[in-house]
Structures are given as C-alpha cells and as structure tokens.
C-alpha atoms as a PDB file:
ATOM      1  CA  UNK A   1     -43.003 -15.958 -14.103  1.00  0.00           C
ATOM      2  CA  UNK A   2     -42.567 -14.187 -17.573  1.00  0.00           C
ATOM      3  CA  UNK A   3     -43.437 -10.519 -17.463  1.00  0.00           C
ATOM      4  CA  UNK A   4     -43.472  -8.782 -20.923  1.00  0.00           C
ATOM      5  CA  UNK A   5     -44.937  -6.033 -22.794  1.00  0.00           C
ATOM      6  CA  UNK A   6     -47.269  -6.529 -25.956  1.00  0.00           C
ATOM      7  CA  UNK A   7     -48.917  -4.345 -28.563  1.00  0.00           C
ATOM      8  CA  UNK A   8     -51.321  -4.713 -31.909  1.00  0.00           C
ATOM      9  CA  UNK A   9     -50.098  -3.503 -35.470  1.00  0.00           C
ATOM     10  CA  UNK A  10     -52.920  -3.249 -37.761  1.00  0.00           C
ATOM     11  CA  UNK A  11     -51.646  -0.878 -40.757  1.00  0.00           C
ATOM     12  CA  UNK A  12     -54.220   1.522 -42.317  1.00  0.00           C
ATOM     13  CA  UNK A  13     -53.812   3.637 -45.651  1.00  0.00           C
ATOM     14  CA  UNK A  14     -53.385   6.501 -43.549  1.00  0.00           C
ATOM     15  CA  UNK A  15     -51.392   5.386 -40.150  1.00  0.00           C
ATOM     16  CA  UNK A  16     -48.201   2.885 -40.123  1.00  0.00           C
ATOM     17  CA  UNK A  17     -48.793   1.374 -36.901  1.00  0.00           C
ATOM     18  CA  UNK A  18     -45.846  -0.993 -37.258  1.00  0.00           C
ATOM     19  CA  UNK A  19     -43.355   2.059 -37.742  1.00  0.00           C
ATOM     20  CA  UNK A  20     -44.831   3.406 -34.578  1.00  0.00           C
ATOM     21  CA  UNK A  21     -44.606  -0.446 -32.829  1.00  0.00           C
ATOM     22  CA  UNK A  22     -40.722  -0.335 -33.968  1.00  0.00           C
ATOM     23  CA  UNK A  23     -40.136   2.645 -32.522  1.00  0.00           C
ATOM     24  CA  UNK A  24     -41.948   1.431 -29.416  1.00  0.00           C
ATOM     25  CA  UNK A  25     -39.794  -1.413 -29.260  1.00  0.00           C
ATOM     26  CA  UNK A  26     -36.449   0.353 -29.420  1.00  0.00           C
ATOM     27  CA  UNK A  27     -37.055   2.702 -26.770  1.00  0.00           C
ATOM     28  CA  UNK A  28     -38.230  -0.025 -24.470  1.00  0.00           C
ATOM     29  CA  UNK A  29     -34.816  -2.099 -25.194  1.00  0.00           C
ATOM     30  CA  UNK A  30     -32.632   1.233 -24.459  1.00  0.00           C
ATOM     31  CA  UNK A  31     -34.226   2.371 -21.687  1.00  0.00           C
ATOM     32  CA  UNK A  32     -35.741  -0.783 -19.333  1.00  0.00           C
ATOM     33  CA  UNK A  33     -33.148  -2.710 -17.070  1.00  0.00           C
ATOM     34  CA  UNK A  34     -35.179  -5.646 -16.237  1.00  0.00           C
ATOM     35  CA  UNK A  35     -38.187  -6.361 -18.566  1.00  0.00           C
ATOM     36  CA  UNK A  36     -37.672  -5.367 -22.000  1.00  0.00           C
ATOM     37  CA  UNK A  37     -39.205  -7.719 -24.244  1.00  0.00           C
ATOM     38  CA  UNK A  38     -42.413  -6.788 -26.161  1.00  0.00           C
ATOM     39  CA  UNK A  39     -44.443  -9.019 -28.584  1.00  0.00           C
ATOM     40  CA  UNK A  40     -46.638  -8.022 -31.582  1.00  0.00           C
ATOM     41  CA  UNK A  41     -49.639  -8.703 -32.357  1.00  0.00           C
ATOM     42  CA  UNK A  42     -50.629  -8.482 -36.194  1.00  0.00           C
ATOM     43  CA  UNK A  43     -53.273  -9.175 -39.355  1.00  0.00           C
ATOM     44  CA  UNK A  44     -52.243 -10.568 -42.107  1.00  0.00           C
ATOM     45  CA  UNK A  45     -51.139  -7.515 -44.185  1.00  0.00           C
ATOM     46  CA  UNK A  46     -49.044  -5.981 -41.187  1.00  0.00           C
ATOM     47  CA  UNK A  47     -47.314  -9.057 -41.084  1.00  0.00           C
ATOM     48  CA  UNK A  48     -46.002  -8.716 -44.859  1.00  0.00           C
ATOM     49  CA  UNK A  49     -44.661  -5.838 -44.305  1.00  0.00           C
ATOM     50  CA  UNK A  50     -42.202  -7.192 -41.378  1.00  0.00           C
ATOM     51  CA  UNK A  51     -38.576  -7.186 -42.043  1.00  0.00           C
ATOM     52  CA  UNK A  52     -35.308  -8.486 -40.213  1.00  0.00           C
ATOM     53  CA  UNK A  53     -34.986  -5.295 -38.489  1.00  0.00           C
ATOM     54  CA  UNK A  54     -38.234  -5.800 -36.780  1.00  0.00           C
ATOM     55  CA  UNK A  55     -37.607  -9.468 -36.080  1.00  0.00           C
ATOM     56  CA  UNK A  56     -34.596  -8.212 -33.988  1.00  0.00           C
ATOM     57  CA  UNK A  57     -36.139  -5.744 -31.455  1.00  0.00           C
ATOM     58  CA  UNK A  58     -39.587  -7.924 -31.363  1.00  0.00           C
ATOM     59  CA  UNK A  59     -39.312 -11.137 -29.286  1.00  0.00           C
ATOM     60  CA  UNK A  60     -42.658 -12.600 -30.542  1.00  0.00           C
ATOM     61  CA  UNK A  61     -44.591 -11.548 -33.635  1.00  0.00           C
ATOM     62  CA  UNK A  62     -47.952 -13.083 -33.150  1.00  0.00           C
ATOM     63  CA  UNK A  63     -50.807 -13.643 -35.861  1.00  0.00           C
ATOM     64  CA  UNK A  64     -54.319 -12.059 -34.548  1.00  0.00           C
ATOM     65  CA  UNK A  65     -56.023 -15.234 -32.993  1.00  0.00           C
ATOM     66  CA  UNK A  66     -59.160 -16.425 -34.969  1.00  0.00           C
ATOM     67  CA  UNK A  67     -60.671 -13.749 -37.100  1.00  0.00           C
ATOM     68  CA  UNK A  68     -59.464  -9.900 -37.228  1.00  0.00           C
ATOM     69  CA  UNK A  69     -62.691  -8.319 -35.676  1.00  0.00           C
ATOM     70  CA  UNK A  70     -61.200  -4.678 -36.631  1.00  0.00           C
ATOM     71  CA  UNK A  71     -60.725  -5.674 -40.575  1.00  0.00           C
ATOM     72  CA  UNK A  72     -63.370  -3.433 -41.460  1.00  0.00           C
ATOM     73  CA  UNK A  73     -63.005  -0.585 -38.905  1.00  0.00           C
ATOM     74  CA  UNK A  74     -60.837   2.534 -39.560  1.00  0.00           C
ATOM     75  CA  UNK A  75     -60.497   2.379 -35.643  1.00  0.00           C
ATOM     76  CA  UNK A  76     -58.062  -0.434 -35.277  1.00  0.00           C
ATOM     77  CA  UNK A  77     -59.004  -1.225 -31.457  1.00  0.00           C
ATOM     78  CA  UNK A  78     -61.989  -4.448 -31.514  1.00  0.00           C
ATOM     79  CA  UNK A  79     -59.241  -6.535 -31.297  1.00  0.00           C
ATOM     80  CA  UNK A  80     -57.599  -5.821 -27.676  1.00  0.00           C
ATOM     81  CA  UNK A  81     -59.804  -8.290 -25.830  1.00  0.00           C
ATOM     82  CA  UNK A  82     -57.783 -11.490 -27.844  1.00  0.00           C
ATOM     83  CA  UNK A  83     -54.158  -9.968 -26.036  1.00  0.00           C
ATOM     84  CA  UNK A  84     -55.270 -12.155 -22.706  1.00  0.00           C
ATOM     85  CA  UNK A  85     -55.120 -15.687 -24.995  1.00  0.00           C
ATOM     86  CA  UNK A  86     -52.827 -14.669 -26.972  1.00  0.00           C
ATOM     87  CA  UNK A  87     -49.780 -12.963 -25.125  1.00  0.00           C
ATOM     88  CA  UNK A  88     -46.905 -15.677 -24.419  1.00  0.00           C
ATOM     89  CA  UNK A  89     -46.331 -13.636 -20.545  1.00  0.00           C
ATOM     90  CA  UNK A  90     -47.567 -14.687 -17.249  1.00  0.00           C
ATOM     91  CA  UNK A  91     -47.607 -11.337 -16.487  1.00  0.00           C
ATOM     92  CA  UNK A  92     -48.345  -8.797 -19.197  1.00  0.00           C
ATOM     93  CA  UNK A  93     -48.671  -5.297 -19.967  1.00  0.00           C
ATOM     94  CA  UNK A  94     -50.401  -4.394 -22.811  1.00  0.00           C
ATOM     95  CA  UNK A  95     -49.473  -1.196 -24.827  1.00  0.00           C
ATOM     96  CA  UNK A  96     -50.623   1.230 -27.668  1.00  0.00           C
ATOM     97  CA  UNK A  97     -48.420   1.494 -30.694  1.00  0.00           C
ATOM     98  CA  UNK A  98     -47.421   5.091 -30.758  1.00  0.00           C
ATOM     99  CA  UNK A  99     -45.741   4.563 -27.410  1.00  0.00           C
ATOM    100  CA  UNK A 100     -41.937   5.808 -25.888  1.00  0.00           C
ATOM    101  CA  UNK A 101     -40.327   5.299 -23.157  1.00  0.00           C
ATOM    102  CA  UNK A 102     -38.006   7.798 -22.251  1.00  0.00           C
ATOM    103  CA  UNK A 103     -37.096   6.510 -18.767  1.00  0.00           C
ATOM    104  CA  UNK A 104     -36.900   2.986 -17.043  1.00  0.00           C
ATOM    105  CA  UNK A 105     -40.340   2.130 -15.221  1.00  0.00           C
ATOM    106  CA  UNK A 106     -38.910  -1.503 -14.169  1.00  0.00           C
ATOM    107  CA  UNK A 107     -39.888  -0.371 -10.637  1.00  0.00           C
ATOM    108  CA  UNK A 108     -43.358  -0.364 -11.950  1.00  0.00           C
ATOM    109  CA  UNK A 109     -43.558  -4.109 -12.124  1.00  0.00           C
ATOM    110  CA  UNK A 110     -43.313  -5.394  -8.250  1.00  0.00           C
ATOM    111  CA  UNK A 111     -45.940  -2.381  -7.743  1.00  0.00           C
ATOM    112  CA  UNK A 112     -48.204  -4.471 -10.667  1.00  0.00           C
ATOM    113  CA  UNK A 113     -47.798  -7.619  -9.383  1.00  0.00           C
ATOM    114  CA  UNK A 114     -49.674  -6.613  -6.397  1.00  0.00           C
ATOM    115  CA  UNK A 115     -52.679  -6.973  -7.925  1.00  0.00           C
ATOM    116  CA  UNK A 116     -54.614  -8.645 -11.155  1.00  0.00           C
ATOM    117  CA  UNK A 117     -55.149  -6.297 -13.055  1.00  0.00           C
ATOM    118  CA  UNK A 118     -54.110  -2.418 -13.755  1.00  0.00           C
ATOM    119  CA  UNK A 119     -55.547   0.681 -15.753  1.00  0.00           C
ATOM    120  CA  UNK A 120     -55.158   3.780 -16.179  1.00  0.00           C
ATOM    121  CA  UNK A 121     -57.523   5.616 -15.166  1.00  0.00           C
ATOM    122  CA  UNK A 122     -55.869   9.559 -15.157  1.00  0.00           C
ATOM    123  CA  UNK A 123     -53.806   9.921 -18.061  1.00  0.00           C
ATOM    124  CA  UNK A 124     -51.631  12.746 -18.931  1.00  0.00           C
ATOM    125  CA  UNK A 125     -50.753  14.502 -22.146  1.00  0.00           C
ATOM    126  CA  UNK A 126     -46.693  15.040 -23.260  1.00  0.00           C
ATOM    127  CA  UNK A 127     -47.823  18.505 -21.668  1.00  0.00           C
ATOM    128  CA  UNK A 128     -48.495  16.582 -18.643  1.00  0.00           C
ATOM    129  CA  UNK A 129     -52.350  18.229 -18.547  1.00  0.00           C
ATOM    130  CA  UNK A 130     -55.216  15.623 -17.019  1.00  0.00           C
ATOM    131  CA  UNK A 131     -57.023  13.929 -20.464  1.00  0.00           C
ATOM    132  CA  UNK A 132     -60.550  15.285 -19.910  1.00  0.00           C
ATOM    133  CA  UNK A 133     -61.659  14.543 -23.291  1.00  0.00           C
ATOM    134  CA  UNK A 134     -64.841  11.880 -24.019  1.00  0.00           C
ATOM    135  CA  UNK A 135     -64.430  11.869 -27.460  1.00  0.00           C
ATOM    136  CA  UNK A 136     -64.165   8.301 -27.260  1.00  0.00           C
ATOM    137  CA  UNK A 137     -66.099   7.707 -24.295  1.00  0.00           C
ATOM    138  CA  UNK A 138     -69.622   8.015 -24.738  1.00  0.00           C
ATOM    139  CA  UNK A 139     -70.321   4.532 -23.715  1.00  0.00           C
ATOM    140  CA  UNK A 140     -68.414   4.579 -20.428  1.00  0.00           C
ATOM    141  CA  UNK A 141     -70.452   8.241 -19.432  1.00  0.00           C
ATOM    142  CA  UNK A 142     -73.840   6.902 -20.418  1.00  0.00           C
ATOM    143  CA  UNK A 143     -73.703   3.889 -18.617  1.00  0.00           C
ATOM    144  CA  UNK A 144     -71.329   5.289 -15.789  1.00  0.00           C
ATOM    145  CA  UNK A 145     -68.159   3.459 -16.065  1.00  0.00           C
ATOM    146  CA  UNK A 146     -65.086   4.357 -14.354  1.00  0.00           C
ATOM    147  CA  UNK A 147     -63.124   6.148 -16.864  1.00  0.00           C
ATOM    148  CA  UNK A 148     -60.321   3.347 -17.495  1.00  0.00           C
ATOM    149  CA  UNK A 149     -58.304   3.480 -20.683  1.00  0.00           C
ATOM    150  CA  UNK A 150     -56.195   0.382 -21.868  1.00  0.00           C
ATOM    151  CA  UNK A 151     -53.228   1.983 -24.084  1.00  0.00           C
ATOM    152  CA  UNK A 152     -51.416   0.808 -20.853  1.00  0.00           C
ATOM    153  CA  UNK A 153     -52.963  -1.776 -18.991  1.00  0.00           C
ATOM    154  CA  UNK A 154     -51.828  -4.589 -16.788  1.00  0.00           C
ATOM    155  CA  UNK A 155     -53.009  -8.172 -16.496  1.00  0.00           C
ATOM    156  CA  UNK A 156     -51.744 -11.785 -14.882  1.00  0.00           C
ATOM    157  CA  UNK A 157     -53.083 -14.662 -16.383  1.00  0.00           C
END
C-alpha cells in the first residue's frame, strides 16, 4: 500500500501558503526514514507560481478537483473534504501548510494503520500548552461535536 502525506496551497494577498508547503516538504524529506513523500494540492493561481525547486521536493502537484469551493473565502479551508478523491495514497495523512517536522514520526504509521481514520483531537502549541481556544469552533460546541481538528488527520481509502 502507498502511504503519503498531502497538503492544499491556496495563495492569498496576505499569506504564501506555497512558501509555507515548501518548507513543509523539506523538513519532511530530512527528517522521515520511511514515508517522506507529500503531494500538493492547488488552484489555479498557486499553481503559476510553482517552480523547479518545488517540483523536486513535491512528488505530486495536484489541480483542486472540480471547482475551488474556497475561491471566494479569505479562509482557505472549504476545500479539505476533495483530499479523500483526490490524494494518489492508499493510506494518507493529510496536513496544514505551515507545518515542520523536526523529528522522524515514521513510527506513527503502523500505530495509524490500526484503524480508518485519525484526528487530533488535543493539540499542543510550540509551547506545548493544550489548544483551548474555540475561535474556530462554534459549530462543533453548539451542536456538541468532539473537538477534532484536521491540520493532521489520517485516512485509508
């Protein structure tokens, strides 16, 4: 089975998303020993801004499948739910753009395979202090859903 990492570039006037999806990218390919290869996922005006250095540390650059649901949205995230038809992996993990990763987590992946699907569900700050924040989260506390957040989430198809 393919296993493989995958994130979304959108670009706004104010945030450079593929920068942050480059960076991404490198620290995954210096720091992973088994599965290193991440795809991106991008709208049209991302995509003209790719160059050769990004085609080297991306292994698939992917157009956004059908229509880009977040082109008028300063909040580039109603686009997420396409990464299940479009990611070339068996078994995925999807990430947010203005990712690192400082140390391997290949021991991660038998742990994942265990199961479906994976979310977080108690993430931690660089000050490694519990999110507690709603801000964006409204929805999930009106309607009581568990507090899940998908800047790293894990799927099989």
């Amino acid at each position: 089975m393919s296993k493989g990492y995958i994130t979304i570039a959108q670009n706004t006037p104010e945030v450079d998303y593929l920068q942050q999806a480059y960076g991404l990218a490198l620290s995954l390919k210096n720091t992973q020993s088994t599965v290193d290869n991440l795809s991106l996922m991008v709208d049209e005006h991302t995509k003209s801004l790719i160059t050769g250095k990004h085609r080297k540390v991306f292994d698939h650059i992917i157009d956004i499948p059908w229509e880009d649901d977040a082109a008028d949205t300063e909040w580039k995230v109603n686009n997420k739910w396409k990464v299940y038809y479009a990611t070339p992996y068996d078994e995925t993990v999807l990430l947010d753009s203005d990712m690192v990763f400082p140390t391997d987590v290949s021991h991660w992946w038998p742990i994942l395979a265990q199961k479906d699907f994976w979310s977080a569900t108690k993430v931690r700050t660089y000050r490694n202090n519990v999110l507690t924040s709603d801000l964006h989260r409204k929805v999930f506390v009106e309607n009581e859903l568990p507090n899940i957040y998908n800047a790293f989430m894990y799927f099989k198809k």
